[in-house]
N, C-alpha and C. Protein backbone atom coordinates (compact mmCIF):
# COMPACT_ATOMS: atom_id res chain seq x y z
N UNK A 1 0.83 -1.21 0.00
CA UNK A 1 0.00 0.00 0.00
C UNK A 1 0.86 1.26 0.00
N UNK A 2 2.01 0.96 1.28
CA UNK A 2 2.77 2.46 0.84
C UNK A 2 3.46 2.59 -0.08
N UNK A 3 3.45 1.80 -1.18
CA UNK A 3 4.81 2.08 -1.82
C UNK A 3 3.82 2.80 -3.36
N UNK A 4 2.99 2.47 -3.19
CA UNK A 4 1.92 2.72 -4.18
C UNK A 4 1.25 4.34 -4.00
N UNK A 5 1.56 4.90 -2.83
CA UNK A 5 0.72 5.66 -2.27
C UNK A 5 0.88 6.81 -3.14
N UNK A 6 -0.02 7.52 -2.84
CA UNK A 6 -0.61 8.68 -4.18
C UNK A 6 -1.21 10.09 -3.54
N UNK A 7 -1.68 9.98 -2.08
CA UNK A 7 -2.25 11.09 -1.55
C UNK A 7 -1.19 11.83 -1.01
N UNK A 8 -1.47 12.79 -0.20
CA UNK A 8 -0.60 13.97 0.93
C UNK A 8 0.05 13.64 1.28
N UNK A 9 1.65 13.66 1.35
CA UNK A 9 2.65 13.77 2.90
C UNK A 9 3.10 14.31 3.15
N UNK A 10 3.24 14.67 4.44
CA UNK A 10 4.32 15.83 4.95
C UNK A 10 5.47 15.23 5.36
N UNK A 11 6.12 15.64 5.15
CA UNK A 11 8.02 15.40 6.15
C UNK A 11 8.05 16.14 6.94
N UNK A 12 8.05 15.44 8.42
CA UNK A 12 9.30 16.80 9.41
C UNK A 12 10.26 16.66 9.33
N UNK A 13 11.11 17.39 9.26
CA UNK A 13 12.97 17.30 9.03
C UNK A 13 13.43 18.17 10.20
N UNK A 14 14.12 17.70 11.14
CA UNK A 14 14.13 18.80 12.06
C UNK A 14 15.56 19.87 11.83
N UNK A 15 16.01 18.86 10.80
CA UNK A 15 16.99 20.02 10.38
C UNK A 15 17.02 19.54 8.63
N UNK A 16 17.76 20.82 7.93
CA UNK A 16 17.40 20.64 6.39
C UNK A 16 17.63 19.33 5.76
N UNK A 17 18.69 18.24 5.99
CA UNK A 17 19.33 17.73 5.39
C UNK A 17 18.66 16.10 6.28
N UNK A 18 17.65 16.26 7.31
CA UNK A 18 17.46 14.92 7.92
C UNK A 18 16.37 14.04 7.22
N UNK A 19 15.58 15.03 5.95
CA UNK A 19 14.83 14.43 5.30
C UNK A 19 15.41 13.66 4.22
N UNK A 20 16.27 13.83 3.42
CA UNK A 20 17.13 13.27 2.47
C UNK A 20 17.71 12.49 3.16
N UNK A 21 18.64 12.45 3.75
CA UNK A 21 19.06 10.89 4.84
C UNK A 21 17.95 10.06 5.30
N UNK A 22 16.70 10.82 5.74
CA UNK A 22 16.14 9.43 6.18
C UNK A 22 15.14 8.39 5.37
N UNK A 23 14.68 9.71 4.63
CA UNK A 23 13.77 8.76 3.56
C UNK A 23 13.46 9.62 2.36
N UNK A 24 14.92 10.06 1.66
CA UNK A 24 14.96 10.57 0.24
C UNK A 24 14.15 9.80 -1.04
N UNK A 25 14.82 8.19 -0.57
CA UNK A 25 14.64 7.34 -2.34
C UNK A 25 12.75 7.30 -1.86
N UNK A 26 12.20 7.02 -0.57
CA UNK A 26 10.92 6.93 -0.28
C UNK A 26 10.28 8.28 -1.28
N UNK A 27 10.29 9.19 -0.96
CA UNK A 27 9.76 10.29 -1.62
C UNK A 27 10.52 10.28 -2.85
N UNK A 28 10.96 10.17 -3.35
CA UNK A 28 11.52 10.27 -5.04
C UNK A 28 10.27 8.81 -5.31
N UNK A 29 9.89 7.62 -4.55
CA UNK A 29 9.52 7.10 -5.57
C UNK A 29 7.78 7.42 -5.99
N UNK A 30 7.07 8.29 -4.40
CA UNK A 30 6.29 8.16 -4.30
C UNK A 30 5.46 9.49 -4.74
N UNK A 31 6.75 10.54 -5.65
CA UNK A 31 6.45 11.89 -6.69
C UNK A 31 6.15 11.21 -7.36
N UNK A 32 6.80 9.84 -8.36
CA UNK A 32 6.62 8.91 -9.51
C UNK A 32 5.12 8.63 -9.61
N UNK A 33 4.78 8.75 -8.32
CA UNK A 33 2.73 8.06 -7.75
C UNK A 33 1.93 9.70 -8.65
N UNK A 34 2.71 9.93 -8.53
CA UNK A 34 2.18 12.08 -8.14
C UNK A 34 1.35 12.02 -7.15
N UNK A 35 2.20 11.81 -6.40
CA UNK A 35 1.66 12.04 -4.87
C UNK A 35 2.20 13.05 -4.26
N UNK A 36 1.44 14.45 -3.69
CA UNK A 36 1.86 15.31 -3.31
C UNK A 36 2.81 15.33 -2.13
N UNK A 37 3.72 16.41 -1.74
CA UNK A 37 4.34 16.13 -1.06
C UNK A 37 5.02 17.65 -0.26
N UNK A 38 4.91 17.42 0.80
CA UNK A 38 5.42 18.73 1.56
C UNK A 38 6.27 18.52 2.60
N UNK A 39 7.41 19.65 2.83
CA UNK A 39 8.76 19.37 3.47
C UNK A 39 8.87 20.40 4.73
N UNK A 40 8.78 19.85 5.62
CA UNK A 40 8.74 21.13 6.96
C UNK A 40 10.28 21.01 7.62
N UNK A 41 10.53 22.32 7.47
CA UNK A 41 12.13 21.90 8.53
C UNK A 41 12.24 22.65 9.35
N UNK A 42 12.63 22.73 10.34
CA UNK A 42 12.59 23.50 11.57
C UNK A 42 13.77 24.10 12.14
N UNK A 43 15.11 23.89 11.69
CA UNK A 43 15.83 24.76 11.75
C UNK A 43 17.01 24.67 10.33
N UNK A 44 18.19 25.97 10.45
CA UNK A 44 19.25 25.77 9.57
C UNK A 44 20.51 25.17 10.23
N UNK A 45 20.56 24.73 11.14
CA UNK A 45 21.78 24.90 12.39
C UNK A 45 22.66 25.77 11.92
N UNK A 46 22.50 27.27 11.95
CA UNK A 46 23.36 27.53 11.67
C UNK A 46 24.54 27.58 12.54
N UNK A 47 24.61 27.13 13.61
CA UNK A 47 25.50 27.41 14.80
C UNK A 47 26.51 26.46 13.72
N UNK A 48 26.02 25.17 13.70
CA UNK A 48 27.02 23.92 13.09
C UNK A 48 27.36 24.01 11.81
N UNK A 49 27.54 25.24 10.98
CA UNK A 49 27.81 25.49 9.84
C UNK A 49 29.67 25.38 9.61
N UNK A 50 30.48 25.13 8.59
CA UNK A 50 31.78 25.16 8.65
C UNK A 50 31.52 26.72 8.22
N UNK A 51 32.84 27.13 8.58
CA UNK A 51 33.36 28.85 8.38
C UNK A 51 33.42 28.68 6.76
N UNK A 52 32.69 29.60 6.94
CA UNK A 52 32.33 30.03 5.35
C UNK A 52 30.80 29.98 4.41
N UNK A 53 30.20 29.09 5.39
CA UNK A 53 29.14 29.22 4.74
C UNK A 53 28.15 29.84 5.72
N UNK A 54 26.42 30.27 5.19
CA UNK A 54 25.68 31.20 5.51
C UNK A 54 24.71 29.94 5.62
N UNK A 55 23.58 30.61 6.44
CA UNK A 55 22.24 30.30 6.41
C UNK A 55 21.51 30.20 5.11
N UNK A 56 21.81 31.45 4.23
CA UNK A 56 21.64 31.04 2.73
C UNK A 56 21.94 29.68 2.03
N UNK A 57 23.48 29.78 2.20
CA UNK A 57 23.89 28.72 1.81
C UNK A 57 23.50 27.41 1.96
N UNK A 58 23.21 26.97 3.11
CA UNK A 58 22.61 25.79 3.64
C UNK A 58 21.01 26.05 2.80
N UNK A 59 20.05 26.80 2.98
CA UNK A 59 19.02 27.15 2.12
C UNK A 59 18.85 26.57 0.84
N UNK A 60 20.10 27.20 0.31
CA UNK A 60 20.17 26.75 -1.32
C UNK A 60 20.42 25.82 -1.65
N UNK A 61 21.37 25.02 -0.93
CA UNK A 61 21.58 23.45 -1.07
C UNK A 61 20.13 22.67 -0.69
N UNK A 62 19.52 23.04 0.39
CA UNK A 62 18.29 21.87 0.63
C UNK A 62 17.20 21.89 -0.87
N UNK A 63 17.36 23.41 -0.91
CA UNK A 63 16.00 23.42 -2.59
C UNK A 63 16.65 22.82 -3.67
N UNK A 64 18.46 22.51 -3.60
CA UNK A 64 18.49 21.83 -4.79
C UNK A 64 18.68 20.06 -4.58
N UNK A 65 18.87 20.19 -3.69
CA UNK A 65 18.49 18.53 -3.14
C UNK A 65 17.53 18.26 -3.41
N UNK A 66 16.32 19.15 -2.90
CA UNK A 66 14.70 18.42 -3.34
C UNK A 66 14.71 19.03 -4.54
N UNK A 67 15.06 19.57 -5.23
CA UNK A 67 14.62 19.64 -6.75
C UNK A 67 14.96 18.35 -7.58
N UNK A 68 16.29 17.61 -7.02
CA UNK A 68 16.19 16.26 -7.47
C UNK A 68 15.87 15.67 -7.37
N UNK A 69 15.51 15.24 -6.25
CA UNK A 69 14.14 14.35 -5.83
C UNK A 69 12.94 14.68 -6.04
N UNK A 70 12.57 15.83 -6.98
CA UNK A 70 11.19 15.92 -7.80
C UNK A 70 10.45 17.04 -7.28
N UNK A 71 11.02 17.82 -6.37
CA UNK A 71 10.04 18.73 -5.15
C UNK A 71 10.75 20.02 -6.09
N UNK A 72 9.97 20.88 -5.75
CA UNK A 72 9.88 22.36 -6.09
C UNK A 72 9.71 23.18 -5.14
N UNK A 73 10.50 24.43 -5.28
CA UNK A 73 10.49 25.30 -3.69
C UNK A 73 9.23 25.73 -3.29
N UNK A 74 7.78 25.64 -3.80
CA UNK A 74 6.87 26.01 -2.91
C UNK A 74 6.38 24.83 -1.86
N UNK A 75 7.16 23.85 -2.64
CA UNK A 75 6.93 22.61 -1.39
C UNK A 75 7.69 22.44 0.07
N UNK A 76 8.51 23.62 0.01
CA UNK A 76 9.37 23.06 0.91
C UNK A 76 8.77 24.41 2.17
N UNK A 77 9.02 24.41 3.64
CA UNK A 77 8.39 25.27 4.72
C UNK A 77 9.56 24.87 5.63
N UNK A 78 10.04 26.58 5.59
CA UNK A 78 11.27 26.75 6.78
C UNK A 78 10.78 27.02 7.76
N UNK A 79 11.62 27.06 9.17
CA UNK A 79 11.46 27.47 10.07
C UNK A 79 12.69 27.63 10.90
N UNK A 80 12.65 28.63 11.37
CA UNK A 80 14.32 29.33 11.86
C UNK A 80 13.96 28.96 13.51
N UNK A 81 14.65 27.74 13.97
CA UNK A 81 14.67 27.14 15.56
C UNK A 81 16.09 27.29 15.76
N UNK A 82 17.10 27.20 17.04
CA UNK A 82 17.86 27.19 17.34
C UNK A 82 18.59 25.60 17.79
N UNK A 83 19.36 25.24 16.92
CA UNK A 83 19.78 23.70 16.66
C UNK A 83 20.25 23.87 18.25
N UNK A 84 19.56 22.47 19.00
CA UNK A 84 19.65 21.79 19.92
C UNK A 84 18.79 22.22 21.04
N UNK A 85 18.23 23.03 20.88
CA UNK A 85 17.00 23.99 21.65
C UNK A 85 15.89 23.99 21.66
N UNK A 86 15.47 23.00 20.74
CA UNK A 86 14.09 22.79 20.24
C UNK A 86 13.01 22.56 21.48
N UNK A 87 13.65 21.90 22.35
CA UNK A 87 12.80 21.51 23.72
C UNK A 87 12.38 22.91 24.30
N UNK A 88 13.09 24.24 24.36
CA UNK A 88 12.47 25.49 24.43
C UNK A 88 11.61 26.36 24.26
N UNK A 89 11.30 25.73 22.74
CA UNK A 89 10.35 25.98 21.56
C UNK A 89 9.19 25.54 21.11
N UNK A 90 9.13 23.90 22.57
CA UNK A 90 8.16 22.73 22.03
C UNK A 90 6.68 23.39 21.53
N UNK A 91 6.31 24.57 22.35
CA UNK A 91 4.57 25.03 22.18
C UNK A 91 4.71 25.23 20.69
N UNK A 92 5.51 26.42 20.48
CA UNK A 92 5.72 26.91 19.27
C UNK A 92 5.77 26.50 18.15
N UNK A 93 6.68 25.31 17.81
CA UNK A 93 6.55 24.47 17.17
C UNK A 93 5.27 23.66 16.94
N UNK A 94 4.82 22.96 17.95
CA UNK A 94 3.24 22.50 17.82
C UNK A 94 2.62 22.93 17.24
N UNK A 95 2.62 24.64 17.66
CA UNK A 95 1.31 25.33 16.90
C UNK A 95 1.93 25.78 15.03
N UNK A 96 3.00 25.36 14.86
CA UNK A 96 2.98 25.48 13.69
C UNK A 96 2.70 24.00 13.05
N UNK A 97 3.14 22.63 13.48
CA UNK A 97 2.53 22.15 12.83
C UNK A 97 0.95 21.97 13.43
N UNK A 98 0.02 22.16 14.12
CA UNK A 98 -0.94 23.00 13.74
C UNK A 98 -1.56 23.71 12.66
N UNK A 99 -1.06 24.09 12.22
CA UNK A 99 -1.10 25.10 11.34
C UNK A 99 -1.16 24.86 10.12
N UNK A 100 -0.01 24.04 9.89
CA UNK A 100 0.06 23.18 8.64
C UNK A 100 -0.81 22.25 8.54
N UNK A 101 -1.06 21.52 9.18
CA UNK A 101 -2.31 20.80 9.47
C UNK A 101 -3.54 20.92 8.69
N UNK A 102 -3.80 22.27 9.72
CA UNK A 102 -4.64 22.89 9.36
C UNK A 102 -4.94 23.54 7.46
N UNK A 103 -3.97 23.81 7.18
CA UNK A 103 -3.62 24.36 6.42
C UNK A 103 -3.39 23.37 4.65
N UNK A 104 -2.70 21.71 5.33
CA UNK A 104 -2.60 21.04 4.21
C UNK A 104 -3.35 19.47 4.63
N UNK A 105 -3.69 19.29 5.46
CA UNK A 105 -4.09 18.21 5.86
C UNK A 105 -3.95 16.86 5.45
N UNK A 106 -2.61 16.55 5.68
CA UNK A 106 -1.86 15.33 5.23
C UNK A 106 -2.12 13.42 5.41
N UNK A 107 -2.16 12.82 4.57
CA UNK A 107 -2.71 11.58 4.43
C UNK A 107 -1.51 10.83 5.56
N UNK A 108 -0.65 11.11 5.00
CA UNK A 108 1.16 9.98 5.38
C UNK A 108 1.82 11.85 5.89
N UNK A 109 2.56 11.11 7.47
CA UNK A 109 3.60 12.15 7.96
C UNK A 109 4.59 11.35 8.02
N UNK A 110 5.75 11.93 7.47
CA UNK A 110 7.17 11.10 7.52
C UNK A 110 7.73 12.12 8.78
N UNK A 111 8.36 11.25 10.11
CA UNK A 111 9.06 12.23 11.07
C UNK A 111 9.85 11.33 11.36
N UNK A 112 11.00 12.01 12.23
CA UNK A 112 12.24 10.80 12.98
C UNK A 112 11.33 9.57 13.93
N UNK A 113 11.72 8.98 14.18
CA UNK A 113 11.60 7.25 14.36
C UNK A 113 12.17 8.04 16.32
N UNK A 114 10.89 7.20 17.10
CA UNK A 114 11.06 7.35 18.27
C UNK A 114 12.25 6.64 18.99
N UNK A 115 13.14 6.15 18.17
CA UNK A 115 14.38 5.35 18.87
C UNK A 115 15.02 6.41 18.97
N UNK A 116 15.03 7.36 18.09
CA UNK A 116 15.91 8.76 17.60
C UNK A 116 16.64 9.30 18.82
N UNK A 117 17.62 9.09 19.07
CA UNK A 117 18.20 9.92 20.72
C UNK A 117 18.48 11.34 20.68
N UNK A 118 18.68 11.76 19.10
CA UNK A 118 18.92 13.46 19.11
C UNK A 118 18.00 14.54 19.89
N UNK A 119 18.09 15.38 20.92
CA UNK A 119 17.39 15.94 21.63
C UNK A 119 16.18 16.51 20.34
N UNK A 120 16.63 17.37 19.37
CA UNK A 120 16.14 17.96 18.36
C UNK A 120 14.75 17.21 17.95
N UNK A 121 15.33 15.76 17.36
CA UNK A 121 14.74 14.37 16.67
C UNK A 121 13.39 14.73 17.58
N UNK A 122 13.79 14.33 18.82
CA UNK A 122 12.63 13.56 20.11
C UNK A 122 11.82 14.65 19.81
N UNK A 123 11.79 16.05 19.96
CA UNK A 123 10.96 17.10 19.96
C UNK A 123 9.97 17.12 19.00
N UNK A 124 10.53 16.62 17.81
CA UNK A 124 9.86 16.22 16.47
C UNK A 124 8.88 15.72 16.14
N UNK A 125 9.53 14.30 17.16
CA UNK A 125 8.80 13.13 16.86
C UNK A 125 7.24 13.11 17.82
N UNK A 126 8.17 13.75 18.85
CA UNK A 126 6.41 14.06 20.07
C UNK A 126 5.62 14.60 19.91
N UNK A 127 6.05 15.77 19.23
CA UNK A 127 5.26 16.87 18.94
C UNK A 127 4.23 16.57 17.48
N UNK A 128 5.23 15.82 16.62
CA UNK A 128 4.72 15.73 15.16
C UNK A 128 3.04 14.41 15.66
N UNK A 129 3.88 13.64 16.95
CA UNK A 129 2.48 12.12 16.86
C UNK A 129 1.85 13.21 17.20
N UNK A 130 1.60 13.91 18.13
CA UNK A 130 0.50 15.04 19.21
C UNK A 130 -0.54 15.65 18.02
N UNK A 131 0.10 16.30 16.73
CA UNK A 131 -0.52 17.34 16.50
C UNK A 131 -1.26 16.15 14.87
N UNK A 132 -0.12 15.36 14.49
CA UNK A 132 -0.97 14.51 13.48
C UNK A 132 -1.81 13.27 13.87
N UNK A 133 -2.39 13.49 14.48
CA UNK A 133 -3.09 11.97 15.46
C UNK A 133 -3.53 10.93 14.79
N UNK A 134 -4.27 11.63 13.44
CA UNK A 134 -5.66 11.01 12.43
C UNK A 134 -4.22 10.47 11.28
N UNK A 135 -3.04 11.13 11.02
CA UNK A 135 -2.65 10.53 9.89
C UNK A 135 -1.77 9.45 10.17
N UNK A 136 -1.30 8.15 9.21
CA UNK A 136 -0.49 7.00 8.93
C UNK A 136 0.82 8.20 9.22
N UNK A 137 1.68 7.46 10.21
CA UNK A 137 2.86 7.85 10.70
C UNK A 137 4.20 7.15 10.51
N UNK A 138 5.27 7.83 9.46
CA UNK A 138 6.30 6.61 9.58
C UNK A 138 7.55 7.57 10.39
N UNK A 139 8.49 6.52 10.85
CA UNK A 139 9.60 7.00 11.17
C UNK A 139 10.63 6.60 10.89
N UNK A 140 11.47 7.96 10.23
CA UNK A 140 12.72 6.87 9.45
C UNK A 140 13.74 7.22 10.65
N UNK A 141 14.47 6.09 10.06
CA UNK A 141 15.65 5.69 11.28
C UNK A 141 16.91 6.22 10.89
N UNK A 142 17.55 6.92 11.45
CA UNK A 142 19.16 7.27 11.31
C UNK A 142 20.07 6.68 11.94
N UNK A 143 20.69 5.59 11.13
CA UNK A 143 21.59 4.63 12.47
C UNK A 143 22.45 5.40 13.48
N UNK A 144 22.87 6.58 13.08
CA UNK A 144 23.86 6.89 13.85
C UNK A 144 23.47 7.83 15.14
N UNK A 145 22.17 7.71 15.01
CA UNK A 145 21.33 8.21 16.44
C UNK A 145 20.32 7.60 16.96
N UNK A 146 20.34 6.58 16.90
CA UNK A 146 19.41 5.46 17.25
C UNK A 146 20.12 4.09 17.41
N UNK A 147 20.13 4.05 19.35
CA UNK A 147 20.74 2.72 19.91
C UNK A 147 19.77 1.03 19.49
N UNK A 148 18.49 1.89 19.21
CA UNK A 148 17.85 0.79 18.73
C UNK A 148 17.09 0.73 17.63
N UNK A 149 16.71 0.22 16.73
CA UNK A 149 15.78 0.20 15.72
C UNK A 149 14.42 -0.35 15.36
N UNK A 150 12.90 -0.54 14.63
CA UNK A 150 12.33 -1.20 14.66
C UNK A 150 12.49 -1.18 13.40
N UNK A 151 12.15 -2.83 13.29
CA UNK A 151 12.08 -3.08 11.40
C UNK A 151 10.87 -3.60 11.06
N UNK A 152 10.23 -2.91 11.44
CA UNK A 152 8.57 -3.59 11.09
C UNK A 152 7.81 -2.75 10.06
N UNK A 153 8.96 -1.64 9.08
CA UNK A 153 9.00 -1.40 7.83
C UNK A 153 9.75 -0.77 6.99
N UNK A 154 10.67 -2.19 6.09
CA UNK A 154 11.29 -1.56 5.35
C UNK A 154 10.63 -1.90 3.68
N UNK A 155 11.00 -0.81 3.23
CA UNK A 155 10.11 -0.35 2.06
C UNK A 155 11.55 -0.15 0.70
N UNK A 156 11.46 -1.01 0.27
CA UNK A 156 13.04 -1.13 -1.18
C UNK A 156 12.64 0.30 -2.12
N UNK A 157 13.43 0.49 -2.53
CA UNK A 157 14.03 1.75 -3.09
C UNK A 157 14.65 1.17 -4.74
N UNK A 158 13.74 1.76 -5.77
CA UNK A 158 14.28 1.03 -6.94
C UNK A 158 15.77 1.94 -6.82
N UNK A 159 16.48 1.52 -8.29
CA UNK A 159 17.65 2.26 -8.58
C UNK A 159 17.92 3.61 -9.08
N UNK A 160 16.78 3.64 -9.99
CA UNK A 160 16.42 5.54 -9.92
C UNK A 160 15.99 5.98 -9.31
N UNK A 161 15.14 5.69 -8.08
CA UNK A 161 15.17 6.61 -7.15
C UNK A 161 16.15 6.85 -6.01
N UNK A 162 16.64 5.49 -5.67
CA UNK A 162 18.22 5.59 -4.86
C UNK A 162 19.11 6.37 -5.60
N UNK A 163 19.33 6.23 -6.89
CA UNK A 163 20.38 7.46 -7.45
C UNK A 163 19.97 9.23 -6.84
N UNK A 164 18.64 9.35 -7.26
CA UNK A 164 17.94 10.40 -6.91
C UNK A 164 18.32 10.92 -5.37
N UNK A 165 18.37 9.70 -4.57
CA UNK A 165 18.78 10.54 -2.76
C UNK A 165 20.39 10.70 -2.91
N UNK A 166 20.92 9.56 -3.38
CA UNK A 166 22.47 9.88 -3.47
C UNK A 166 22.97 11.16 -3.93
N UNK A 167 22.09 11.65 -5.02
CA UNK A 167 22.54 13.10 -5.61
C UNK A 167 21.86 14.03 -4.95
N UNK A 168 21.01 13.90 -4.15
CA UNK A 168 20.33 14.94 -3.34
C UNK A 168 21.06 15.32 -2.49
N UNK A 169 21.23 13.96 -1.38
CA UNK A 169 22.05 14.06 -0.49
C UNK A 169 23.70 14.58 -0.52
N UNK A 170 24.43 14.66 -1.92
CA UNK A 170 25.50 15.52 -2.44
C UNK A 170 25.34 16.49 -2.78
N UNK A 171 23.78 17.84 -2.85
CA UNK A 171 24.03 18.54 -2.89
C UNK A 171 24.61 19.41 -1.85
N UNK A 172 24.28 19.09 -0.63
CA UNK A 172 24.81 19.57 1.08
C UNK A 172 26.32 19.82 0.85
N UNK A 173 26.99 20.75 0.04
CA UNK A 173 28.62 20.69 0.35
C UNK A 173 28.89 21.32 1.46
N UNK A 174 28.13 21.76 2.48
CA UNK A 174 28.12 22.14 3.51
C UNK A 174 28.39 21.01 4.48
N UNK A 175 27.75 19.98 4.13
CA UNK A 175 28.26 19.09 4.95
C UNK A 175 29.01 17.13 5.00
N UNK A 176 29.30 17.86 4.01
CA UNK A 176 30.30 16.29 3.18
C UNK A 176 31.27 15.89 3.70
N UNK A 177 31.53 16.84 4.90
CA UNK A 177 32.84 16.38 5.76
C UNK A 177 32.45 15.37 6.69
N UNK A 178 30.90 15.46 7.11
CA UNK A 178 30.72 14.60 8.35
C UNK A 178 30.16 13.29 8.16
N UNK A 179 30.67 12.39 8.63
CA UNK A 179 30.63 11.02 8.61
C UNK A 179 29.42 10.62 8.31
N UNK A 180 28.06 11.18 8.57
CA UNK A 180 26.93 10.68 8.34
C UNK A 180 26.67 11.19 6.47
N UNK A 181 27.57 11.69 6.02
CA UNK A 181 27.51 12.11 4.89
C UNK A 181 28.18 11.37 3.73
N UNK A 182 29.30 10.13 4.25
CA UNK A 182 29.81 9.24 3.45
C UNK A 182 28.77 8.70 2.31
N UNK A 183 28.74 8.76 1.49
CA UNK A 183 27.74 8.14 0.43
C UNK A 183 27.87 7.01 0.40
N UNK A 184 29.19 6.22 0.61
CA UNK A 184 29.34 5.13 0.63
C UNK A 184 28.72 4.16 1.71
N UNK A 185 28.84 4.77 3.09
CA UNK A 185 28.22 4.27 4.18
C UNK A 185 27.15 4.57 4.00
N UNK A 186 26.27 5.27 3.27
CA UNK A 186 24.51 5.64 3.26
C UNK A 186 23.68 4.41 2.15
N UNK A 187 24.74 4.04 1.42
CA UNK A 187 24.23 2.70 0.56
C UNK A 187 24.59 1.81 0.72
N UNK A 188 25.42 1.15 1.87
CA UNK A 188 26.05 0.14 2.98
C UNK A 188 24.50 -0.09 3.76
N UNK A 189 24.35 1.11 3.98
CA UNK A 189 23.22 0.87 4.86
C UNK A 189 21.55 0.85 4.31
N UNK A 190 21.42 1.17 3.14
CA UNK A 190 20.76 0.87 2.36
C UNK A 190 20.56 -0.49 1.98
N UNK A 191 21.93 -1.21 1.79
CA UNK A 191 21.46 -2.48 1.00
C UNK A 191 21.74 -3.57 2.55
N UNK A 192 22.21 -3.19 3.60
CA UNK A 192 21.65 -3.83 4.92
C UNK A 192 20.30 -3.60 4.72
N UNK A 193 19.68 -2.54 4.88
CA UNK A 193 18.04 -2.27 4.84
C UNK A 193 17.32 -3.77 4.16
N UNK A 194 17.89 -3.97 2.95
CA UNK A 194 17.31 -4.26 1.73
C UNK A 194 17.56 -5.70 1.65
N UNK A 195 19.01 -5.87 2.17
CA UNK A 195 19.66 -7.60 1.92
C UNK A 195 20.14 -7.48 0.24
N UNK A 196 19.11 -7.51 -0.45
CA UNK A 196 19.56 -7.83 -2.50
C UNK A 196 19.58 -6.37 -2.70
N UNK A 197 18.54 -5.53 -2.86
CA UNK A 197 18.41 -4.36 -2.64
C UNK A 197 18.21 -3.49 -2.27
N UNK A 198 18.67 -1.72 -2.88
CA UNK A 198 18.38 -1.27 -1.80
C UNK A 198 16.91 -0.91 -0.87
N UNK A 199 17.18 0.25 0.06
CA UNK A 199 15.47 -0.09 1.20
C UNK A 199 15.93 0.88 2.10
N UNK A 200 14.99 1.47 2.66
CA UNK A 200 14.69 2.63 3.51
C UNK A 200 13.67 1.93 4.97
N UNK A 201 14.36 1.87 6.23
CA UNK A 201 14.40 1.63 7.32
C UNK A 201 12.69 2.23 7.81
N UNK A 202 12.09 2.07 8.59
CA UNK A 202 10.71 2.92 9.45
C UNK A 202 10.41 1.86 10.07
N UNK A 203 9.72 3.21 11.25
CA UNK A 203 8.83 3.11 12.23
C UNK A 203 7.71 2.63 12.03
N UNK A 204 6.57 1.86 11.77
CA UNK A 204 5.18 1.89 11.44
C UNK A 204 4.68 2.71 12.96
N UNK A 205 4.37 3.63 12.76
CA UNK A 205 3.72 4.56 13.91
C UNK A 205 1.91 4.48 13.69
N UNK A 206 1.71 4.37 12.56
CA UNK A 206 -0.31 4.28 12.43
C UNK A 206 -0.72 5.71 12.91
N UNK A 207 -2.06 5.18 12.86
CA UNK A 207 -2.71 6.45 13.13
C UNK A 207 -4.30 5.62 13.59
N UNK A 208 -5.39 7.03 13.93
CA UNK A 208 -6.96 6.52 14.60
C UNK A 208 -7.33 6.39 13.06
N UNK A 209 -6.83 6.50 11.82
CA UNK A 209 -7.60 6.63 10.70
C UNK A 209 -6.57 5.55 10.00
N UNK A 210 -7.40 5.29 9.21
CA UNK A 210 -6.43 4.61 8.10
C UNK A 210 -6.98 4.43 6.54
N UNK A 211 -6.04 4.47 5.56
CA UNK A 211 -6.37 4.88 4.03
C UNK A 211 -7.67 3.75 3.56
């Protein structure tokens, strides 16, 4: 059913670049559906930027990441939070996705996976079940912040759309230095996902409604 899926989703990304790591080839395959699709991010970190680059900068890389993966900049919804602070912000945040909610009323929410240990992640993930109650909930998993995992859905990733996150995920030259950015280790862990091929890790989170 999900791989087929065709209606609304939103992504929370709690930072620009956590939607393309966690479930890029997922959404590249499920534009192929023309299934709409909307990208919420909640901060730029800019604190964790290398010297030299801007808040812009980081900006311009996420719209051309999702432009490869099929998204267009009115799909995408910033939000300027302070990376690692989010727990400060929790109302605030709520009431924006609230808002969006309100505003796009989404079938499928893609958010971080409650194993997620990143303070940021958790804020996400609580806030995102709280305010989407009624919609199918997945959570993708980031191994490198999550001591544990559930595999009660992984969903394969043809080869054009795995190309599609690989080049997304290289548009970030902002952040190609950091280990979670190896391309090589991101399709290591892909075809673990997958066993033959590749596959994208989740949460089955559900919802009171279902398609």
């Amino acid at each position: 059913m999900l791989k087929n899926f065709s209606g609304k989703c939103l992504v929370l990304s709690p930072h620009l670049d956590d939607m393309e790591l966690g479930c890029g080839g997922f959404i590249a395959e499920i534009l192929n559906n023309n299934a709409s699709v909307k990208v919420a991010s909640f901060s730029y970190s800019e604190e964790s930027l290398p010297s030299g680059y801007s808040k812009d900068d980081i900006k311009n890389e996420s719209l051309l990441a999702r432009k490869n993966l099929g998204l267009i900049e009115s799909d995408s919804l910033f939000f300027d939070y302070k990376t690692r602070y989010f727990s400060y912000s929790r109302q605030d945040i709520l009431e924006d996705m609230v808002a969006i909610k309100k505003s796009y009323t989404p079938d499928l929410v893609i958010l971080p996976s409650s194993y997620d240990s990143h303070q940021d992640h958790r804020v996400i993930y609580e806030e995102g079940v709280r305010a989407f109650k009624n919609s199918i909930k997945l959570g993708y998993q980031l191994p490198w912040n999550c001591s544990h995992m559930s595999n009660n859905c992984k969903l394969s990733i043809n080869s054009e759309s795995w190309n599609k996150k690989i080049k997304s995920i290289s548009c970030y030259k902002s952040q190609l230095e950091k280990n979670t950015f190896d391309l090589e280790f991101v399709s290591i862990i892909g075809l673990f996902n997958g066993k033959h091929t590749m596959a994208e890790s989740f949460e089955f989170i559900g919802s009171t409604n279902a398609f």
